[in-house]
C-alpha atoms as a PDB file:
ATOM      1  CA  UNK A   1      22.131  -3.743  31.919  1.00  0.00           C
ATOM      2  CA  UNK A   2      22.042  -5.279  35.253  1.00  0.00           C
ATOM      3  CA  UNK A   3      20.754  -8.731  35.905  1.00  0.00           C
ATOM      4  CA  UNK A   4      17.945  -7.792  37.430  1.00  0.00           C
ATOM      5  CA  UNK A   5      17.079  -5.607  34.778  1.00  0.00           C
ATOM      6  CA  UNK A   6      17.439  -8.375  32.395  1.00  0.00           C
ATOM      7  CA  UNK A   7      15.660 -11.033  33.934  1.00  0.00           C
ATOM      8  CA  UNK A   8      13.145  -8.379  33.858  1.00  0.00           C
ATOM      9  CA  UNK A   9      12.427  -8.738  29.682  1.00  0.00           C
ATOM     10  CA  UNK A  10       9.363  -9.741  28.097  1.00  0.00           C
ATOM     11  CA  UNK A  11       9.402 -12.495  25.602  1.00  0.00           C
ATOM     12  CA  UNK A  12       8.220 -11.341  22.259  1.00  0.00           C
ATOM     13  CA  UNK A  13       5.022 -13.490  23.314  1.00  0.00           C
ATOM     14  CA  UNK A  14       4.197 -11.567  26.083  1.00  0.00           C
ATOM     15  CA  UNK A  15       4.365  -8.437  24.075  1.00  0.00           C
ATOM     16  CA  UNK A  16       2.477 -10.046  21.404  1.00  0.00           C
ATOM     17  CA  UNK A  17      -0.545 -10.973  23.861  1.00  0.00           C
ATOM     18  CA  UNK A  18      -0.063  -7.471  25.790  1.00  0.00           C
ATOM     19  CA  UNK A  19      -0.362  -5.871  22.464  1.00  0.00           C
ATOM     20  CA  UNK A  20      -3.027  -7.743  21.065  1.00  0.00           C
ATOM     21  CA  UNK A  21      -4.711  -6.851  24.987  1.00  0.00           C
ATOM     22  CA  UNK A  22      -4.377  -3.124  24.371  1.00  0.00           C
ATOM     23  CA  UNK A  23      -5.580  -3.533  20.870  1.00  0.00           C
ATOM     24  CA  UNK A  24      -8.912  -5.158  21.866  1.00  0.00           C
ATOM     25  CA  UNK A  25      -9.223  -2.409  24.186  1.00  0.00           C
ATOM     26  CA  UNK A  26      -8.682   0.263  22.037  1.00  0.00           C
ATOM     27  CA  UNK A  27     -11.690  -0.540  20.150  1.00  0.00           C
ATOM     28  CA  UNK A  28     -13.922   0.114  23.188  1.00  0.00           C
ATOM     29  CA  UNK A  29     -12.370   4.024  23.366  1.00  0.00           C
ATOM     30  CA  UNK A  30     -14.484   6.953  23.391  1.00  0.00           C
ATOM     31  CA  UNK A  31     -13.059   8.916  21.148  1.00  0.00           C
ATOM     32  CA  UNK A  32     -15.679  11.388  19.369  1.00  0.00           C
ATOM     33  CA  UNK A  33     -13.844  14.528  19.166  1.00  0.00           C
ATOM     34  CA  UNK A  34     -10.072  13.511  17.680  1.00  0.00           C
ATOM     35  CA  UNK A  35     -11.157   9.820  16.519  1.00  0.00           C
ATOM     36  CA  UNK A  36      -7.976   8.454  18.091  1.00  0.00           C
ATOM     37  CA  UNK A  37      -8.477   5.155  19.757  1.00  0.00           C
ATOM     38  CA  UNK A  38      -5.718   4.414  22.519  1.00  0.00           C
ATOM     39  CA  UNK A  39      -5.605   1.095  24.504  1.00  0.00           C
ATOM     40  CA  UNK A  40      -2.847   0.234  27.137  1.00  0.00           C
ATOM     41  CA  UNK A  41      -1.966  -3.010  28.914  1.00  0.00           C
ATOM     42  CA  UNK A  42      -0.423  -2.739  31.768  1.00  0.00           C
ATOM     43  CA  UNK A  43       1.432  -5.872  33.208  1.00  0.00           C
ATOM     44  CA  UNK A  44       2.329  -5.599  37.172  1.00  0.00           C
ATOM     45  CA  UNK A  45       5.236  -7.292  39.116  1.00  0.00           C
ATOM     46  CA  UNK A  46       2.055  -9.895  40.048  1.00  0.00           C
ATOM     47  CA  UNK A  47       1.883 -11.023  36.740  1.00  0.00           C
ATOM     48  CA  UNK A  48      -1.683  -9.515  36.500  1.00  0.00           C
ATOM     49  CA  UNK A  49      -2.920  -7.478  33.519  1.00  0.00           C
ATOM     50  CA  UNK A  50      -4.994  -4.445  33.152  1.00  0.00           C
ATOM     51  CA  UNK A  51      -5.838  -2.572  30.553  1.00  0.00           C
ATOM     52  CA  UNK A  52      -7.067   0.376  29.988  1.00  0.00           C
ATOM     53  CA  UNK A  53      -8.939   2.841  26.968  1.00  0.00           C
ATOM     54  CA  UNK A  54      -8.854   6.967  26.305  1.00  0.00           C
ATOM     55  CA  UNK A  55     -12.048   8.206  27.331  1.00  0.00           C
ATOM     56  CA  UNK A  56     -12.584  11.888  25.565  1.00  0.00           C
ATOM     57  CA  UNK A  57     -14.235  14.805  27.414  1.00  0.00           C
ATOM     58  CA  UNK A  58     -16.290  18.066  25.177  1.00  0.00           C
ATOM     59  CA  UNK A  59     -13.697  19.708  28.064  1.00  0.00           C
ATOM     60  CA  UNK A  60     -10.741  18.259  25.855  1.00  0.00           C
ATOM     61  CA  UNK A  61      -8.150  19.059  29.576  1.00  0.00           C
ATOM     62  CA  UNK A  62     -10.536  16.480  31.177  1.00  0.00           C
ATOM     63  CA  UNK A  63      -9.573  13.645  28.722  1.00  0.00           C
ATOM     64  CA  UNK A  64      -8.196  10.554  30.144  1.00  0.00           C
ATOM     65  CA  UNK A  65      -5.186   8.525  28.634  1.00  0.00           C
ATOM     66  CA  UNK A  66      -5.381   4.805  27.994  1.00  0.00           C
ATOM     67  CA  UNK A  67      -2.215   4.613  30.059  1.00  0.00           C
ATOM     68  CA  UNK A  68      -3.640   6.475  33.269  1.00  0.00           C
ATOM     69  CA  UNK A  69      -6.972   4.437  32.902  1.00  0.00           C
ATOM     70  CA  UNK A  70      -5.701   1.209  32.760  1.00  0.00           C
ATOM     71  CA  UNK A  71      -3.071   2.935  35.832  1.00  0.00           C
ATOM     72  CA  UNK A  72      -6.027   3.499  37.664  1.00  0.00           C
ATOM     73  CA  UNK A  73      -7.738   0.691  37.484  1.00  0.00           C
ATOM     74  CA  UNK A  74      -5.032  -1.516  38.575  1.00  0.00           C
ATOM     75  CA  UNK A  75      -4.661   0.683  41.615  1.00  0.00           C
ATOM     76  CA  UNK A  76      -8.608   0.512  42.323  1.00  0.00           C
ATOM     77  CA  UNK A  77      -8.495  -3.433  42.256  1.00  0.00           C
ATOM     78  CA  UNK A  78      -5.429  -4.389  43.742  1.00  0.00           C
ATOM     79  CA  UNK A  79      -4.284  -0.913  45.798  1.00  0.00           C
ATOM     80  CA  UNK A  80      -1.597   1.449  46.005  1.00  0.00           C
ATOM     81  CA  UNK A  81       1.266  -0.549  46.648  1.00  0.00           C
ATOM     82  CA  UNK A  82       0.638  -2.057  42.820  1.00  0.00           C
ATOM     83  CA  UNK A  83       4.155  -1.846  40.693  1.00  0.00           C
ATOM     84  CA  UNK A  84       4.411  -2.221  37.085  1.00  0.00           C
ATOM     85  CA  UNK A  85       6.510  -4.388  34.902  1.00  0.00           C
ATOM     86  CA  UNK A  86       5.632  -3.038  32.167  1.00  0.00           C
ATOM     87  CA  UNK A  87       3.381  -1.179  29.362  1.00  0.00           C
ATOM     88  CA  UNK A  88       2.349  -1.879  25.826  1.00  0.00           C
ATOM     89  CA  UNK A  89       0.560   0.716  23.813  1.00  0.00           C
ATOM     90  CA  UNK A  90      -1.594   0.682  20.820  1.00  0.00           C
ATOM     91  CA  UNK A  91      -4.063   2.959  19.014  1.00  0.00           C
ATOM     92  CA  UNK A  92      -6.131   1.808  15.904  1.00  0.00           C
ATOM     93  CA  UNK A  93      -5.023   4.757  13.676  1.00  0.00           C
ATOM     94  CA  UNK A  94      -1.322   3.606  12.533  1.00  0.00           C
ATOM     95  CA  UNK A  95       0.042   6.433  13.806  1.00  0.00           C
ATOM     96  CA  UNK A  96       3.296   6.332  16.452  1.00  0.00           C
ATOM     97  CA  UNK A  97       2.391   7.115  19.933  1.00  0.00           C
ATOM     98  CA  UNK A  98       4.608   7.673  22.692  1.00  0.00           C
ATOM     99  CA  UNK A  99       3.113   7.754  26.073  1.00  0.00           C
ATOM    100  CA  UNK A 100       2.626  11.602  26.890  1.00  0.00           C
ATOM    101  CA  UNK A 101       4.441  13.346  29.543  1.00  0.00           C
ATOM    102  CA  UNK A 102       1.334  13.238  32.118  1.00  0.00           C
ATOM    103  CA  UNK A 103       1.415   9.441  31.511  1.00  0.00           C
ATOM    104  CA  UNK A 104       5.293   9.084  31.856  1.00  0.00           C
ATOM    105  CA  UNK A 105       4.707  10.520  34.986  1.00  0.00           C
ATOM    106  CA  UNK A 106       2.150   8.028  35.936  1.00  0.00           C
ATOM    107  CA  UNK A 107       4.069   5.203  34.707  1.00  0.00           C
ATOM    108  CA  UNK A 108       6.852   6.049  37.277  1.00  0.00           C
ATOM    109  CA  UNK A 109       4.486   6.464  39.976  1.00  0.00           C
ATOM    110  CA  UNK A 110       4.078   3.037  39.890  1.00  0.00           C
ATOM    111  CA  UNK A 111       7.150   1.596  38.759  1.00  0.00           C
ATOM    112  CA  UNK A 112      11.495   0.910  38.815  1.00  0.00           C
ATOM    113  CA  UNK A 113      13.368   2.523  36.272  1.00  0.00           C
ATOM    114  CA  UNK A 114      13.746  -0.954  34.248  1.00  0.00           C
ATOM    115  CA  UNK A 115      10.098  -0.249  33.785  1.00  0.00           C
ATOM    116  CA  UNK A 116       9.292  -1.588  29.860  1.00  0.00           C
ATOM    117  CA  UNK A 117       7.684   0.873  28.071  1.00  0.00           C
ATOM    118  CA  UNK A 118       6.271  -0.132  23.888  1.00  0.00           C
ATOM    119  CA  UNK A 119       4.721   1.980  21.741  1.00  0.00           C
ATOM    120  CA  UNK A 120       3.825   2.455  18.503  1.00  0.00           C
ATOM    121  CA  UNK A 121       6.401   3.893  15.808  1.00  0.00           C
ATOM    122  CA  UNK A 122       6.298   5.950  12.676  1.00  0.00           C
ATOM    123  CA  UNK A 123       7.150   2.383  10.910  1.00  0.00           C
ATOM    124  CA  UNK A 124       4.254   0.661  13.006  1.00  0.00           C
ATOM    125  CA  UNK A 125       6.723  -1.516  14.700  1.00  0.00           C
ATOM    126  CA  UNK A 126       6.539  -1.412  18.615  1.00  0.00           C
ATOM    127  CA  UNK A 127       9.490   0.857  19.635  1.00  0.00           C
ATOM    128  CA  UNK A 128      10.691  -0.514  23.660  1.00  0.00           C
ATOM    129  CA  UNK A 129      12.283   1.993  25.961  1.00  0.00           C
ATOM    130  CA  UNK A 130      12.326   1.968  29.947  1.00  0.00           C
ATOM    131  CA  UNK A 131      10.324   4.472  31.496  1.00  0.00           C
ATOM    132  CA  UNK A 132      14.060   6.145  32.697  1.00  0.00           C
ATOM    133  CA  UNK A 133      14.891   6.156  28.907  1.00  0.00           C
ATOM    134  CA  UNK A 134      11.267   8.325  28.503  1.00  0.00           C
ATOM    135  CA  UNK A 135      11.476  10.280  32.161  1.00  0.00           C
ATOM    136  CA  UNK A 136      15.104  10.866  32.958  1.00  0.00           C
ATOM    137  CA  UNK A 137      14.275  13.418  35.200  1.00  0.00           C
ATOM    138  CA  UNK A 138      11.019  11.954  36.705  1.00  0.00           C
ATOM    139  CA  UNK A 139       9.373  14.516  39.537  1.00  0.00           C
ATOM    140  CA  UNK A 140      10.099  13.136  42.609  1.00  0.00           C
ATOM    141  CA  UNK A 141       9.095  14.041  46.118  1.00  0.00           C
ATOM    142  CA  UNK A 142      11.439  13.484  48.993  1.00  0.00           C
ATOM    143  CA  UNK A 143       9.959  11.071  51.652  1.00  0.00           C
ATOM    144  CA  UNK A 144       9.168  12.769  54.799  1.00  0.00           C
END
């Protein structure tokens, strides 16, 4: 790992409060269809933190991810140039969650490929990977 990459790491009290962020989130979901309550909290380079809930559609393709929510919302209060540091997931069914591919892709968007990425487990710890680790072979288009 470089140094950059390094000096990059959250303390395990950031994750705590990012976690515990994305938690109180989750229990604001609308989630009437699976019952799965998702929250995300997204810290950007900034140091500011947004968070985000799923919101569930009858049209189950129009469902939105906690992760693109909260993605979204940074975006619409601070604009496009926003970069994430990094993103903690929760749901409030103790079940492992891994960002899905549509969010992975989001996440890189936005971000570096030191990117911090925690989710849920099957053990309910927080599992950390890098959104590279998650998206080696992130869709890219070539700048024009």
């Amino acid at each position: 790992m470089s140094q950059n990459e390094s000096s990059q790491r959250l303390s395990p009290a950031q994750i705590d409060s990012l976690r515990r962020q994305a938690l109180a989130v989750a229990a604001r979901a609308y989630s009437p269809y699976s019952g799965f309550r998702v929250g995300a909290a997204v810290l950007l380079e900034d140091g500011s933190i947004i968070t985000g809930c799923n919101v569930e559609n009858a049209s189950y393709r129009l469902t939105t991810c906690a992760e693109q929510s909260a993605i979204a919302s940074a975006v619409a209060q601070y604009g496009p140039s926003v970069r994430i540091q990094a993103v903690v997931i929760t749901n409030l069914n103790d079940a492992a969650s891994q960002p899905c591919g549509a969010c992975r892709q989001t996440i890189q968007e936005f971000s570096s490929p030191a990117t911090e990425i925690f989710f849920p487990a099957e053990n309910g710890s927080l599992t950390r990977a890098t959104i590279a680790d998650l998206l080696p072979h992130a869709f890219l288009l070539k700048e024009q």
